[in-house]
C-alpha atoms as a PDB file:
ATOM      1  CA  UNK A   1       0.000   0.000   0.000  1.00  0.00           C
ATOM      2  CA  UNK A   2       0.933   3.709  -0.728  1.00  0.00           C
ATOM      3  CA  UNK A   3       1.076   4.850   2.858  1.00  0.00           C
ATOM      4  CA  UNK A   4       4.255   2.092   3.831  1.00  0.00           C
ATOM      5  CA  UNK A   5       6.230   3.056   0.532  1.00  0.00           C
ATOM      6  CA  UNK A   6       5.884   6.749   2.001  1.00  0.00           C
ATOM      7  CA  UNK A   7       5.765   6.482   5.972  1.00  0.00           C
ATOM      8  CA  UNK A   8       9.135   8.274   6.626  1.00  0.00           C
ATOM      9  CA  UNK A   9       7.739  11.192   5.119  1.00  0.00           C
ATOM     10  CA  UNK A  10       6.988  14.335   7.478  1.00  0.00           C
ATOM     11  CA  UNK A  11       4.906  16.018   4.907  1.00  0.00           C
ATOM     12  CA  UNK A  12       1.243  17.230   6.157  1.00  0.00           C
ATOM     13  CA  UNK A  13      -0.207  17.275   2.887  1.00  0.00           C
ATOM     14  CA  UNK A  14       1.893  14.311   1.960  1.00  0.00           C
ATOM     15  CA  UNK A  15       0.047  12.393   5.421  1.00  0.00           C
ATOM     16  CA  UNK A  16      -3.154  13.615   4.939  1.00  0.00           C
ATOM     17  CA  UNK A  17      -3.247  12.595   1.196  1.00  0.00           C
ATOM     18  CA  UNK A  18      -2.197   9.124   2.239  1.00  0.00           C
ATOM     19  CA  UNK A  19      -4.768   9.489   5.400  1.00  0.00           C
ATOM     20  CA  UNK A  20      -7.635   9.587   3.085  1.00  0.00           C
ATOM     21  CA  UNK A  21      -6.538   6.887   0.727  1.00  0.00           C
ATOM     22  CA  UNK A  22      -6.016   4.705   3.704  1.00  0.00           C
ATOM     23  CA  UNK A  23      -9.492   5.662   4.661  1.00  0.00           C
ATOM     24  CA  UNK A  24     -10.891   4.986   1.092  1.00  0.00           C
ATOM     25  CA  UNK A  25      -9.798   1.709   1.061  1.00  0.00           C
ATOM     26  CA  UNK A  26     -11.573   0.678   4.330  1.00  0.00           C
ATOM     27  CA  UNK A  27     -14.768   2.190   3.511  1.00  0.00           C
ATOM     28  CA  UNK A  28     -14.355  -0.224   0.230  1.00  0.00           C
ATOM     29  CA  UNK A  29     -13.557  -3.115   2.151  1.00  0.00           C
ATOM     30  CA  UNK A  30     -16.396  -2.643   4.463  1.00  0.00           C
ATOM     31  CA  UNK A  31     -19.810  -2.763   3.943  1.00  0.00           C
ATOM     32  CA  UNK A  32     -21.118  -1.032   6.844  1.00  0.00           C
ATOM     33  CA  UNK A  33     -18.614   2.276   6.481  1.00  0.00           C
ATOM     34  CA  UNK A  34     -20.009   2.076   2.661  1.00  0.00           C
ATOM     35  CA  UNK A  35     -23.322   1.565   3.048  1.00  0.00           C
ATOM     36  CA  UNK A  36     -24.298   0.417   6.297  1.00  0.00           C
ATOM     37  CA  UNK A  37     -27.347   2.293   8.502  1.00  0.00           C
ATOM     38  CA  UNK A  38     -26.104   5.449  11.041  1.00  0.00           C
ATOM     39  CA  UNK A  39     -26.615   5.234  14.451  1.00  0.00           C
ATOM     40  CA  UNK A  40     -25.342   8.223  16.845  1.00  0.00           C
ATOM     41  CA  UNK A  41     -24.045   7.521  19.539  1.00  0.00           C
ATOM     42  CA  UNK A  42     -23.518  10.062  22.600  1.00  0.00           C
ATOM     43  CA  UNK A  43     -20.448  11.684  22.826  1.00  0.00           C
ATOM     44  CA  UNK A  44     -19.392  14.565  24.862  1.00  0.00           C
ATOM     45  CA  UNK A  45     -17.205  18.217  23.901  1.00  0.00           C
ATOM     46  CA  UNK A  46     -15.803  17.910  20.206  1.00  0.00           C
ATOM     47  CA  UNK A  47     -16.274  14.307  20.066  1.00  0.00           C
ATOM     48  CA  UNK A  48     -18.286  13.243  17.266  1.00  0.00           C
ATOM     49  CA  UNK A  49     -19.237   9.201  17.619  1.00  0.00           C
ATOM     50  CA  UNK A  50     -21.332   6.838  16.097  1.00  0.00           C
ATOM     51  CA  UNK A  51     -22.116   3.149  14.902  1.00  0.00           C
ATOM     52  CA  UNK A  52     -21.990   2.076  11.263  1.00  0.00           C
ATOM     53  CA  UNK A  53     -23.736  -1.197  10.490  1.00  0.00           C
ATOM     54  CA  UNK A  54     -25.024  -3.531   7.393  1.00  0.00           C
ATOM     55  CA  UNK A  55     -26.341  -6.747   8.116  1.00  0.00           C
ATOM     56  CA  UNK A  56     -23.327  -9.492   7.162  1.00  0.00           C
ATOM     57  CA  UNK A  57     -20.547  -7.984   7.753  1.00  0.00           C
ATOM     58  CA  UNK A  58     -19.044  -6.405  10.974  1.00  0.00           C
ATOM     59  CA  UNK A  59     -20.063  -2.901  12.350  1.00  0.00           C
ATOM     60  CA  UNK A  60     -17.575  -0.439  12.736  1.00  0.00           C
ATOM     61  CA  UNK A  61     -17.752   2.750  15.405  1.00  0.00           C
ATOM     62  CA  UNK A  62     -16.320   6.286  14.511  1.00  0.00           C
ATOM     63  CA  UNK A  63     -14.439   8.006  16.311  1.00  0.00           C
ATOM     64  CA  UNK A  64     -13.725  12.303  15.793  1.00  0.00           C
ATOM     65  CA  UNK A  65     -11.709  14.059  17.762  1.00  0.00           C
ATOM     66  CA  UNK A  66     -12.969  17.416  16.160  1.00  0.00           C
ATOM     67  CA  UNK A  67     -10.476  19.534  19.377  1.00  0.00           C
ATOM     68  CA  UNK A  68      -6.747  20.481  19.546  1.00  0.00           C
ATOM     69  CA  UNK A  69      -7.004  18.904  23.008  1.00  0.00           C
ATOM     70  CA  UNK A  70      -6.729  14.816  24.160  1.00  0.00           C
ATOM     71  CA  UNK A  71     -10.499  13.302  24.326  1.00  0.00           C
ATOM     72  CA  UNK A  72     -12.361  10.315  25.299  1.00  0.00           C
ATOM     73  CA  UNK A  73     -15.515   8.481  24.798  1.00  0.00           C
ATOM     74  CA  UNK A  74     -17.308   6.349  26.419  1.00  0.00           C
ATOM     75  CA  UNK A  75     -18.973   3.329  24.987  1.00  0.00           C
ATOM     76  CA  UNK A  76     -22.039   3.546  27.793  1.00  0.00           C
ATOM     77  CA  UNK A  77     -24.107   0.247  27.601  1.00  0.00           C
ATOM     78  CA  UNK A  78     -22.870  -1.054  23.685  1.00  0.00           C
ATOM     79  CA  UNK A  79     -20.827  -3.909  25.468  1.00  0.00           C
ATOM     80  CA  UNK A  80     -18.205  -2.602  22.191  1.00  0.00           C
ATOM     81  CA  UNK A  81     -14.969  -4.527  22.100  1.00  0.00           C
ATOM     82  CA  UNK A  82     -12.946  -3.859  18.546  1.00  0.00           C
ATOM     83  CA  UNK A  83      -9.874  -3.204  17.044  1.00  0.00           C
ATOM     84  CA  UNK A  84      -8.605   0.035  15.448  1.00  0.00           C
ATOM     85  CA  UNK A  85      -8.197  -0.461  11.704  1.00  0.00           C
ATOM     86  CA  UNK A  86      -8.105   3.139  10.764  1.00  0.00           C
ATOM     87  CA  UNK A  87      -5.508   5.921  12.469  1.00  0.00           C
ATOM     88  CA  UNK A  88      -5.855   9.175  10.819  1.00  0.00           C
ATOM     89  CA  UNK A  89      -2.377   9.425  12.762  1.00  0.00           C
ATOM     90  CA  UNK A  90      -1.375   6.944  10.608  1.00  0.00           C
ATOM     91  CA  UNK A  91       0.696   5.117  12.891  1.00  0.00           C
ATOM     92  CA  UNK A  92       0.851   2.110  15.121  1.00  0.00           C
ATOM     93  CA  UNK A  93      -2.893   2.001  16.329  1.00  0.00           C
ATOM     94  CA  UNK A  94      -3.994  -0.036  13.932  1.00  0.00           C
ATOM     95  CA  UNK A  95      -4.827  -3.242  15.475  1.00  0.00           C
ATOM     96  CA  UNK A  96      -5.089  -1.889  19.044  1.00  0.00           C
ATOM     97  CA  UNK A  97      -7.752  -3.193  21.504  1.00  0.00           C
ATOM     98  CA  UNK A  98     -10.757  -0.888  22.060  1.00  0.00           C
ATOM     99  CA  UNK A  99     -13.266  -1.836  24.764  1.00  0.00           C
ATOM    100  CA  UNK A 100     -15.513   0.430  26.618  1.00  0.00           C
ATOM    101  CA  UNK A 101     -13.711   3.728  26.148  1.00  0.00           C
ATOM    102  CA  UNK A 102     -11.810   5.174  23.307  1.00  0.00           C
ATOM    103  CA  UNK A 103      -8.569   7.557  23.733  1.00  0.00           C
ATOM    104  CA  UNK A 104      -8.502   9.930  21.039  1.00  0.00           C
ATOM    105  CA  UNK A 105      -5.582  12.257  20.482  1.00  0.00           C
ATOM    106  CA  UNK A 106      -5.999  15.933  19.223  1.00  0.00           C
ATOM    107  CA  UNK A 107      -7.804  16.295  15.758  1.00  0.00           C
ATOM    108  CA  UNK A 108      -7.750  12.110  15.651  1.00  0.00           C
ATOM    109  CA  UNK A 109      -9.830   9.838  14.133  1.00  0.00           C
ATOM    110  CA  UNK A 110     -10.616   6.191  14.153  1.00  0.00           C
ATOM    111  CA  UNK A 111     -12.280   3.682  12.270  1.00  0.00           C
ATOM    112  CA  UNK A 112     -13.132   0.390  14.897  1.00  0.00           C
ATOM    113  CA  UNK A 113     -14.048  -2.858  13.517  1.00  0.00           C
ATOM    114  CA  UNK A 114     -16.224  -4.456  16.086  1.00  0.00           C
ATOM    115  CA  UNK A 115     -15.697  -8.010  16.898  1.00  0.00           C
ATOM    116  CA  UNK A 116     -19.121  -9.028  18.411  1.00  0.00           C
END
């Protein structure tokens, strides 16, 4: 993939470019980020959350952190347990754990694949 061939690079634009082909190719490989139902899901400050689904294939939650400032969210009640397969950091997170509450760093997002 594009984003390993250019990972040492520094570049904003060159990162965000990469960010959103990185995201384009998840929202292909998953139904529910293409075409799967919205559900909001309560968030607090600039935190923007919710739950895509489409029956057959796993759901995924979203994750904004629309601030300049660390964040979290709570998963209240969704018994959620997932793992990160989209960093707009574009770094190691991919593949992390998620369950109940989800760390977001300034102006991050993440796409979670839900395992149940």
């Amino acid at each position: 993939m594009a984003a390993d061939k250019f990972s040492h690079c520094e570049s904003p634009f060159v990162k965000k470019l990469l960010s959103r082909e990185r995201l384009i190719a998840t929202r292909r490989a998953n139904q529910a980020l293409a075409i799967g139902e919205y559900h909001p899901l309560a968030a607090t400050g600039d935190v923007l959350l919710y739950r895509r689904s489409h029956s057959g294939c796993a759901s995924v939650i979203v994750a904004l952190n629309l601030g300049d400032q660390p964040a979290a969210a709570l998963l209240h009640g969704l018994e959620a347990r997932g793992r990160v397969v989209l960093s707009t950091c574009l770094d190691s997170r991919e593949g992390e754990l998620i369950e109940d509450e989800i760390d977001l760093r300034p102006n991050e997002g993440l796409v979670i694949e839900l395992s149940n």
